[in-house]
C-alpha atoms as a PDB file:
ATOM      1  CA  UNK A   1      97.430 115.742 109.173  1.00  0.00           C
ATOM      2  CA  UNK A   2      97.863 112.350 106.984  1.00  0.00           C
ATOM      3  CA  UNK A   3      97.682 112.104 103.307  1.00  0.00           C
ATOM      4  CA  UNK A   4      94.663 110.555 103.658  1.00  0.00           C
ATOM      5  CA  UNK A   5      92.690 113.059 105.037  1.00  0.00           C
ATOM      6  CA  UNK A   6      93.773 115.695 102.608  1.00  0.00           C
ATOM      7  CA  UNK A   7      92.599 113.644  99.958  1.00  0.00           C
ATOM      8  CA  UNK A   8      89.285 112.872 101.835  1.00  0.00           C
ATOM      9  CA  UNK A   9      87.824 113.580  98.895  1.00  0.00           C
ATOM     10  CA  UNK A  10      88.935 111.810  96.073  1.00  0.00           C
ATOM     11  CA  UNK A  11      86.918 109.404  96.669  1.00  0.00           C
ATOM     12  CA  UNK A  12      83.083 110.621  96.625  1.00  0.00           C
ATOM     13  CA  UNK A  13      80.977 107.298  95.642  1.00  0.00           C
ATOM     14  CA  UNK A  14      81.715 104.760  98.522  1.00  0.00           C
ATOM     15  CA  UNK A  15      78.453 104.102 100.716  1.00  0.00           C
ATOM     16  CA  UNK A  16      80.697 103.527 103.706  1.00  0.00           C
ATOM     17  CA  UNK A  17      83.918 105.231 104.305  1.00  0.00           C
ATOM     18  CA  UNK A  18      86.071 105.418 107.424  1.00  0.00           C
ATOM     19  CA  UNK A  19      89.168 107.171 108.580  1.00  0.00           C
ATOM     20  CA  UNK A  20      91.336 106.923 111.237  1.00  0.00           C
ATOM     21  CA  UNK A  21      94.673 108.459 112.500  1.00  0.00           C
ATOM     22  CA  UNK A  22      96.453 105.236 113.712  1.00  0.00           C
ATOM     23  CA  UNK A  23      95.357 101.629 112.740  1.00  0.00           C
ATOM     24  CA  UNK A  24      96.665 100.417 115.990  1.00  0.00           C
ATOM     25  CA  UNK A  25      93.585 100.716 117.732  1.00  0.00           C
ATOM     26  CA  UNK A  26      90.960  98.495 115.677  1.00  0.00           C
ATOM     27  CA  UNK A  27      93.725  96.371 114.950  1.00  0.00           C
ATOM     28  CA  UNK A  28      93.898  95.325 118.743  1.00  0.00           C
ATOM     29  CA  UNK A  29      90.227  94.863 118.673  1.00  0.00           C
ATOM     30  CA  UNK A  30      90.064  93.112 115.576  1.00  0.00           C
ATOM     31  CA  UNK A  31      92.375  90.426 116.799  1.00  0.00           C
ATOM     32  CA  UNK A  32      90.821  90.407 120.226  1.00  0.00           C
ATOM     33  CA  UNK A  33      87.214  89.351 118.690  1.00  0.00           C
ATOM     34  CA  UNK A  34      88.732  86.427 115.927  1.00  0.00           C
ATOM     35  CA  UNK A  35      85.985  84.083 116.991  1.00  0.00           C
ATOM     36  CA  UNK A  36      85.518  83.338 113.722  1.00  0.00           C
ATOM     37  CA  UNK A  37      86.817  83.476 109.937  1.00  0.00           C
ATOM     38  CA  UNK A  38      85.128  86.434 109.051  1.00  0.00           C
ATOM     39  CA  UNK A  39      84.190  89.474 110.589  1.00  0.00           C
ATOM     40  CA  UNK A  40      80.932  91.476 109.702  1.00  0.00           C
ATOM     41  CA  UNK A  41      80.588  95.489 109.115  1.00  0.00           C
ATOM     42  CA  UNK A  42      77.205  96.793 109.386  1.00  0.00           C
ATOM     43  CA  UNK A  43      74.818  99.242 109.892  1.00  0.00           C
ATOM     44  CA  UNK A  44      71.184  99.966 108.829  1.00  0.00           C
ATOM     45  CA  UNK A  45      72.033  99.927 105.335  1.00  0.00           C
ATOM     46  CA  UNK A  46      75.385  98.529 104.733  1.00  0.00           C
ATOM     47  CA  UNK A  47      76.064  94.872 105.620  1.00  0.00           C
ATOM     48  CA  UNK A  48      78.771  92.938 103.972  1.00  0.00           C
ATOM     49  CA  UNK A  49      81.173  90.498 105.084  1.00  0.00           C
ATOM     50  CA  UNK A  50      85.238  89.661 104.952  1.00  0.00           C
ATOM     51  CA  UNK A  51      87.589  87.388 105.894  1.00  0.00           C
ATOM     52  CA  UNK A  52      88.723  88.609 109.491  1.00  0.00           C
ATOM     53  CA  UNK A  53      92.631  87.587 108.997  1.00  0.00           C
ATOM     54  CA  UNK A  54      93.266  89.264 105.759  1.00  0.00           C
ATOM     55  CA  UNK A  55      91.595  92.103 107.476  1.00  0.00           C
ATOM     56  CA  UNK A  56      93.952  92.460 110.205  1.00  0.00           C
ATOM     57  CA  UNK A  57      97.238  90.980 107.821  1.00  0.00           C
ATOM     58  CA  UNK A  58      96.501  94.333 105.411  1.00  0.00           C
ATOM     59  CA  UNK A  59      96.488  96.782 108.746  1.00  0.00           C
ATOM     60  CA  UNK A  60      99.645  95.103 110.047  1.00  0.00           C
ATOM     61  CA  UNK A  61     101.609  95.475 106.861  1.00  0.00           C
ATOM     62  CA  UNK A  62     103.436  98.530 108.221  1.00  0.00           C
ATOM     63  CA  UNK A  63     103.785  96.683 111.402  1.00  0.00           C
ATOM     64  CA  UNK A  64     102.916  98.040 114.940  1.00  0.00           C
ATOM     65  CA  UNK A  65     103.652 102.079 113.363  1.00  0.00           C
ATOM     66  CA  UNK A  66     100.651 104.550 113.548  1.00  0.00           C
ATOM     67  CA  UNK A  67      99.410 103.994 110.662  1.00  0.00           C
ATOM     68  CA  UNK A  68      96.542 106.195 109.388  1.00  0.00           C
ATOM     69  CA  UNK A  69      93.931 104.128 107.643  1.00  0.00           C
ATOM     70  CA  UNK A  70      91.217 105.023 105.161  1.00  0.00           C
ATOM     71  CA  UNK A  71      88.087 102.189 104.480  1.00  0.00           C
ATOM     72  CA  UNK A  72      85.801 102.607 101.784  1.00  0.00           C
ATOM     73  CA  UNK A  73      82.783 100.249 100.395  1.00  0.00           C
ATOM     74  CA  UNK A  74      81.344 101.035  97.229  1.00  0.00           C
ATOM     75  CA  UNK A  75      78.044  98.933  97.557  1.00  0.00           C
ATOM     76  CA  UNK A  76      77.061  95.293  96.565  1.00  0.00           C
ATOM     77  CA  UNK A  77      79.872  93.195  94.865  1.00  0.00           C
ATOM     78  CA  UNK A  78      82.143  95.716  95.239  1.00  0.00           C
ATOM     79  CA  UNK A  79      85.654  94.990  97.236  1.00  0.00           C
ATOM     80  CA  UNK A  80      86.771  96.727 100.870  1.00  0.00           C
ATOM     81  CA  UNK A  81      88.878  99.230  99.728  1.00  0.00           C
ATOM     82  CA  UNK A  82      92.077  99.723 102.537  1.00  0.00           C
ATOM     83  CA  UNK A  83      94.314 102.834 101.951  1.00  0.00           C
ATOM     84  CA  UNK A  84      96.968 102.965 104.628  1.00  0.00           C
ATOM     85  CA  UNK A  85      99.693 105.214 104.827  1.00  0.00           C
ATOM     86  CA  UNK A  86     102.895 105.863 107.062  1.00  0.00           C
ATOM     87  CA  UNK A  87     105.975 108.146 106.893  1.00  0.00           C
ATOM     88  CA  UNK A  88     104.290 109.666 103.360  1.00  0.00           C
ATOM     89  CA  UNK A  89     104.211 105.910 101.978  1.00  0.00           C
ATOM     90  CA  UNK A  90     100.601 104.809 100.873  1.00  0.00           C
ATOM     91  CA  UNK A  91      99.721 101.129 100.195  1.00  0.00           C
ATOM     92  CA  UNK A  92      96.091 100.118  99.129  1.00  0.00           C
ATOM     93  CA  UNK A  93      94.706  96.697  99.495  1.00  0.00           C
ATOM     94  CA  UNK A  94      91.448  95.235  98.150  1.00  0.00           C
ATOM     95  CA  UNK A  95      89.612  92.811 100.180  1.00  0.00           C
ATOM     96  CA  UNK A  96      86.942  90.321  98.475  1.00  0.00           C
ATOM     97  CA  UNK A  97      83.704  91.255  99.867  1.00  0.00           C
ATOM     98  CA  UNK A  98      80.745  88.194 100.811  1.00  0.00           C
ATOM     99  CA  UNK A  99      76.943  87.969 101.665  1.00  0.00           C
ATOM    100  CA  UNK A 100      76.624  88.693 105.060  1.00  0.00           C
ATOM    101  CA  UNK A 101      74.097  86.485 106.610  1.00  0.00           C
ATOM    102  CA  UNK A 102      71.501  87.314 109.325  1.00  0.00           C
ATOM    103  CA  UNK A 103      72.946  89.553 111.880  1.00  0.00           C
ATOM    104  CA  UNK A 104      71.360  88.302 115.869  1.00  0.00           C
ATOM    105  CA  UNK A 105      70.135  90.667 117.780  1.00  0.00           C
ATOM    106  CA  UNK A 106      70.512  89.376 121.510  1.00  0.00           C
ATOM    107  CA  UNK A 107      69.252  92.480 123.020  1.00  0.00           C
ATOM    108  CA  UNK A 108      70.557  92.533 126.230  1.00  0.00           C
ATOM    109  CA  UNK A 109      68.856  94.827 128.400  1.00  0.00           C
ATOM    110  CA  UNK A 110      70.415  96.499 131.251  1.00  0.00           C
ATOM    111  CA  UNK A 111      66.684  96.222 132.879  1.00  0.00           C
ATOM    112  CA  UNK A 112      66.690  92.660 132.739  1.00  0.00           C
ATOM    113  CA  UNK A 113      69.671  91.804 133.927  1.00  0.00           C
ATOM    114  CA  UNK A 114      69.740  89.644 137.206  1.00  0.00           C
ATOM    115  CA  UNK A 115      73.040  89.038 137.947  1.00  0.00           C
ATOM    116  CA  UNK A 116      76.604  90.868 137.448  1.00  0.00           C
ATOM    117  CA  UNK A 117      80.208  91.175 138.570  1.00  0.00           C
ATOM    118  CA  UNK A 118      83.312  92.675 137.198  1.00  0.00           C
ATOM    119  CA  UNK A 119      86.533  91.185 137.995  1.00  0.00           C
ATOM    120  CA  UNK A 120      90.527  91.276 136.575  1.00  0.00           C
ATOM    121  CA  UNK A 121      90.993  89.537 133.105  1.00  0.00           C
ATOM    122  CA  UNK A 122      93.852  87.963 134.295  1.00  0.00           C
ATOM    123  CA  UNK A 123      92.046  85.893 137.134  1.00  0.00           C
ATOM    124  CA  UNK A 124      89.349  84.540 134.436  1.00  0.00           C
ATOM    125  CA  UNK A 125      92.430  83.722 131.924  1.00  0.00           C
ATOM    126  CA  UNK A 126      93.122  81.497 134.695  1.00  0.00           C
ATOM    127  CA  UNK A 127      89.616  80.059 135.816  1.00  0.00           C
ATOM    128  CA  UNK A 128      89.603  79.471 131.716  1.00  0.00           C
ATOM    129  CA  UNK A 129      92.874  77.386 131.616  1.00  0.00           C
ATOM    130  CA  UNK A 130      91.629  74.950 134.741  1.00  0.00           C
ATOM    131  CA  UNK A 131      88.369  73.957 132.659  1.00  0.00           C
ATOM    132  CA  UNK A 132      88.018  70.463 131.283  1.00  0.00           C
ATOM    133  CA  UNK A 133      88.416  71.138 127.711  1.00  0.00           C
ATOM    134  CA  UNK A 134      86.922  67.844 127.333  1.00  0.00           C
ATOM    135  CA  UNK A 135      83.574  69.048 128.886  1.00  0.00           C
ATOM    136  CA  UNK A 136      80.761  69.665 125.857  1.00  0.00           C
ATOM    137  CA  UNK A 137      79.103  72.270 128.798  1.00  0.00           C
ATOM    138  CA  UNK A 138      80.097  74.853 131.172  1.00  0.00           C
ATOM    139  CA  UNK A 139      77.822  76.028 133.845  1.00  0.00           C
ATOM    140  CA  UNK A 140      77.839  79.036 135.603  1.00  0.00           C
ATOM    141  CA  UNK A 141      76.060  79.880 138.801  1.00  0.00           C
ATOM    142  CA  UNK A 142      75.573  83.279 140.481  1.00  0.00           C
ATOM    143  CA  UNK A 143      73.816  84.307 143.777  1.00  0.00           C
ATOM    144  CA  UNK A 144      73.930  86.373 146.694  1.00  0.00           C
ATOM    145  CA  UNK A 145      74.516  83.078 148.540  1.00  0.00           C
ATOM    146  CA  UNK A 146      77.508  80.937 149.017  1.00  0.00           C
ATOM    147  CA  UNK A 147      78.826  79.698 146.509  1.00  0.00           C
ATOM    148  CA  UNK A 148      78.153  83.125 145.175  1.00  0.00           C
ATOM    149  CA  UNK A 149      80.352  82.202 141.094  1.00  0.00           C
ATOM    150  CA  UNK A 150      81.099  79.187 140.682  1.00  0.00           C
ATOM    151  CA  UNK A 151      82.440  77.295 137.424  1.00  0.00           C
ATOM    152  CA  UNK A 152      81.227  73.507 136.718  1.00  0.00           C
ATOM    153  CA  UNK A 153      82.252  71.726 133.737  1.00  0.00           C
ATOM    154  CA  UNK A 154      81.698  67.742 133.620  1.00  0.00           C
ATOM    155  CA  UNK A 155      84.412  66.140 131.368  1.00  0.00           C
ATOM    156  CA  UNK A 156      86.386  62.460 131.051  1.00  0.00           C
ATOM    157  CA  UNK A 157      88.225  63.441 134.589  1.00  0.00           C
ATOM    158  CA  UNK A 158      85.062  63.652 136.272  1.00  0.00           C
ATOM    159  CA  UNK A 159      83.550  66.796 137.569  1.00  0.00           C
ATOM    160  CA  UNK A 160      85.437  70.480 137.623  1.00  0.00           C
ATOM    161  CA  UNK A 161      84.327  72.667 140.158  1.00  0.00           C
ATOM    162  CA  UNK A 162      85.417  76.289 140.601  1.00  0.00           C
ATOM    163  CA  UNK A 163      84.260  78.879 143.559  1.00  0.00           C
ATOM    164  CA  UNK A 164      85.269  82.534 143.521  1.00  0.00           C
ATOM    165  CA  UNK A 165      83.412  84.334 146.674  1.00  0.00           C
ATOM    166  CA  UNK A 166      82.545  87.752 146.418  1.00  0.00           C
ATOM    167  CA  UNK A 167      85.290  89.269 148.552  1.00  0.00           C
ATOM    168  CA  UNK A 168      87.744  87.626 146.565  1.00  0.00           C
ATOM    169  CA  UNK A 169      90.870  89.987 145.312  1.00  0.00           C
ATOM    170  CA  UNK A 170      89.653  88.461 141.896  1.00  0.00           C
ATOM    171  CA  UNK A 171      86.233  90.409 141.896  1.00  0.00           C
ATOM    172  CA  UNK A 172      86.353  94.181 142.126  1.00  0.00           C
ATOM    173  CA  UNK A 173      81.780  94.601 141.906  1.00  0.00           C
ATOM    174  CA  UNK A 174      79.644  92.175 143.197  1.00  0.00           C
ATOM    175  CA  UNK A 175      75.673  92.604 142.172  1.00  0.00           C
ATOM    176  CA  UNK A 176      73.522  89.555 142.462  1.00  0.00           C
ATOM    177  CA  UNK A 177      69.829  90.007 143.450  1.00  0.00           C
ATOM    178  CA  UNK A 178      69.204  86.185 142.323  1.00  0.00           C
ATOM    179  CA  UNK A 179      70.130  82.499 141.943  1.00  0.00           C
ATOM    180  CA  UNK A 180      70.848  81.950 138.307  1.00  0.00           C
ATOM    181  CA  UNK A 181      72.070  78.456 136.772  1.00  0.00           C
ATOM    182  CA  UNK A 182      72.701  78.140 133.657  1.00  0.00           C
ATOM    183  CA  UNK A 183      74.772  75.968 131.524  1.00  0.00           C
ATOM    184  CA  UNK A 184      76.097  76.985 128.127  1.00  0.00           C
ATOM    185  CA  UNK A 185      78.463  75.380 125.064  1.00  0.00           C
ATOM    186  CA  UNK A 186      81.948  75.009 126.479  1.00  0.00           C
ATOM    187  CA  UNK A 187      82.960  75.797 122.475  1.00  0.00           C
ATOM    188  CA  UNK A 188      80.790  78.655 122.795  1.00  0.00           C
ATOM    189  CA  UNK A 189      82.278  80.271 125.663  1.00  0.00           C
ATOM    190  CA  UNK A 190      85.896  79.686 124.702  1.00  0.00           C
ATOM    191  CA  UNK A 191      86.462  81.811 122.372  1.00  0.00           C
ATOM    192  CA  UNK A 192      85.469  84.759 124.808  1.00  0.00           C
ATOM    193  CA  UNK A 193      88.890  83.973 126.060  1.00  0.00           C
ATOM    194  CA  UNK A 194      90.549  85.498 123.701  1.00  0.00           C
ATOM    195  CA  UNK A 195      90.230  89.088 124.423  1.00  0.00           C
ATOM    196  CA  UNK A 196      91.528  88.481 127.718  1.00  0.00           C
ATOM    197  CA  UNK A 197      95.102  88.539 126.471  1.00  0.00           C
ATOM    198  CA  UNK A 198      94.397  92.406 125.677  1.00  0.00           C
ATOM    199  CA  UNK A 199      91.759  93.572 128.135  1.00  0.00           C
ATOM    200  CA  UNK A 200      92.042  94.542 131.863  1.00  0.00           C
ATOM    201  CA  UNK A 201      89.009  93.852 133.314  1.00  0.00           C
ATOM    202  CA  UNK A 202      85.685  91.779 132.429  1.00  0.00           C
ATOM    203  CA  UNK A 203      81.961  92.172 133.279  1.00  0.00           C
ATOM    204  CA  UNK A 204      79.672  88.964 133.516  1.00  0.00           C
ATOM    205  CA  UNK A 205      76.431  89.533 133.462  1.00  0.00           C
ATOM    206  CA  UNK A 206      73.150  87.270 132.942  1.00  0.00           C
ATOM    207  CA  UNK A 207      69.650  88.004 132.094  1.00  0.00           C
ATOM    208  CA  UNK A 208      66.266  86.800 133.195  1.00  0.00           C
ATOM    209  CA  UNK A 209      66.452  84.370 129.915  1.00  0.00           C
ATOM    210  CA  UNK A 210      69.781  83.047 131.040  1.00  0.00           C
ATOM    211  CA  UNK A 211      71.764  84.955 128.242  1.00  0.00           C
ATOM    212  CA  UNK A 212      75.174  85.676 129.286  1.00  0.00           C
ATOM    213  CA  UNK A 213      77.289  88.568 128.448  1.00  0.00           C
ATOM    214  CA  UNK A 214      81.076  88.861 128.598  1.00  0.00           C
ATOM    215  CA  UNK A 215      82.307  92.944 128.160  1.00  0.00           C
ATOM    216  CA  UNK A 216      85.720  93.243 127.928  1.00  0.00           C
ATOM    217  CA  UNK A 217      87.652  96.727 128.712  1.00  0.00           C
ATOM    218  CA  UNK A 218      90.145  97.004 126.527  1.00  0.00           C
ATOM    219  CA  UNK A 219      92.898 100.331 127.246  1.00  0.00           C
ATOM    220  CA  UNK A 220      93.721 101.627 123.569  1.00  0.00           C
ATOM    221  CA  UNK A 221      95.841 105.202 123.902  1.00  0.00           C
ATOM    222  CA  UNK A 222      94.069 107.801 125.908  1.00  0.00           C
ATOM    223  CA  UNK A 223      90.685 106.108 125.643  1.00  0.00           C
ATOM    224  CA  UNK A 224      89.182 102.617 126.293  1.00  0.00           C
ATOM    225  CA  UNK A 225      87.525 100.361 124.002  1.00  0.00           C
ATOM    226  CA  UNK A 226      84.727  97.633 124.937  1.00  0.00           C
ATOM    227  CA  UNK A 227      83.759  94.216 123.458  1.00  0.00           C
ATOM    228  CA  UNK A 228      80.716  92.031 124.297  1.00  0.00           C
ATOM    229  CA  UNK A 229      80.365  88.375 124.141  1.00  0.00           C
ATOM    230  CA  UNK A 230      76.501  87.070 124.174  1.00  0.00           C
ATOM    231  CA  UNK A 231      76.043  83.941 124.261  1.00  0.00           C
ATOM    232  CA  UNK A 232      72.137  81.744 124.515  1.00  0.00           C
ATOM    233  CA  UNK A 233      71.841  78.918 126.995  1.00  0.00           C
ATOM    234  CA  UNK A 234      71.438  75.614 126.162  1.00  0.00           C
ATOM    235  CA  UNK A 235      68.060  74.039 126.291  1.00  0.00           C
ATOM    236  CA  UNK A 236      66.845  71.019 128.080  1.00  0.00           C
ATOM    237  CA  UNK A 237      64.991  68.130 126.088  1.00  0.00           C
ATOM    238  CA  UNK A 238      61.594  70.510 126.970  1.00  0.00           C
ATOM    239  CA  UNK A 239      62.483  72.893 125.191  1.00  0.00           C
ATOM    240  CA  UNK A 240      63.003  75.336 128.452  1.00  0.00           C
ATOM    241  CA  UNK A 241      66.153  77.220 128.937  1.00  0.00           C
ATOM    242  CA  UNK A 242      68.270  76.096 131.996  1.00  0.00           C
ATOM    243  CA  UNK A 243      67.401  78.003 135.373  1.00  0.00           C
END
């Protein structure tokens, strides 16, 4: 047993307060969803935002050891509190706390989902790297009919295409009841990307709005950890969502 959880309670005030045996785990998943430069906590009553890479530079400072980690968060105003310890050594950082904004809810319903498939993260890593980075959209199409997935992005080389049948070795589940086309913000969905370095496999899934959802299996020890990418469609000078 760590330090850290023999002194669970010396600290009795903090409205949110974490521990864990080894830091390795959200470490990997912190660094898998850097999207942006700050990550937000939350639940129903404690929201508060930090920046994402001092986050993850203060649970590498022992390196890649198990390091057992202790959070707390005393309430508005007050700093994320970071108590790590390895081999009997304890080091505590203090992380500037901000004003988290609005928190989306995407709400994506397994009962309205049209379309899905789950393939190797490897095989999208390299879809990803043949896309016209130059291209402002992406558009994905699935269906039950040929082409089945297919990848279209429109940049200064003209017109990518990309087709991935269903009994490709790439896909390991099929499951499309429906044609769905919908295009979406290339800078959007490029920052998905990113967890494939650390995941094995990927689900893609879309909804009867068009909302797509990347969930990325990620192995961590004797258990596996998952992270979902939403991302909205874009809309068409009416106002309606792509089809």
């Amino acid at each position: 047993m760590s330090i850290l959880s023999q002194n669970a309670d010396v600290e009795d005030d903090c409205l949110f307060e974490a521990y864990l045996d080894s830091v390795k785990n959200i470490s990997v998943l912190l660094k898998a969803v850097n999207f942006k430069d700050h990550y937000t906590l939350n639940d129903e009553q404690v929201v508060f935002k930090v920046n994402i890479s001092v986050l993850v530079e203060c649970l590498n400072i022992f390196g890649g050891s198990a390091t057992a980690l202790k959070m707390c968060y005393q309430g508005y105003g007050f700093p994320l509190t970071l108590l790590l310890e390895e081999g009997g050594v304890i080091t505590d950082c203090s992380i500037r706390t901000l004003e988290a904004e609005e928190i989306l809810d995407f709400n994506f319903s397994a009962a309205n989902v049209l379309n899905k498939i789950i393939l190797r993260s490897e095989c999208l890593k390299e879809v990803f790297a043949e896309l016209d980075t130059s291209s402002d959209l992406i558009e994905i199409l699935l269906s039950p009919d040929p082409p089945y997935f297919r990848i279209t992005t429109a940049g200064t080389a003209g017109d990518t295409k990309i087709d991935i049948p269903k009994n490709s070795d790439m896909i390991e589940t099929f499951q499309c009841t429906t044609l769905a086309t919908s295009r979406y913000k290339l800078s959007h969905v490029k920052p998905s990307s990113k967890s494939l370095a650390v995941s094995q496999k990927v689900s893609i899934r879309t909804d009867d709005r068009g909302l797509l959802c990347f969930q990325y299996m990620i192995p961590a020890d004797n258990h596996t950890c998952f992270i979902e990418y939403c991302c909205t469609p874009v809309a068409d000078i009416d106002g309606e969502y792509d089809e």
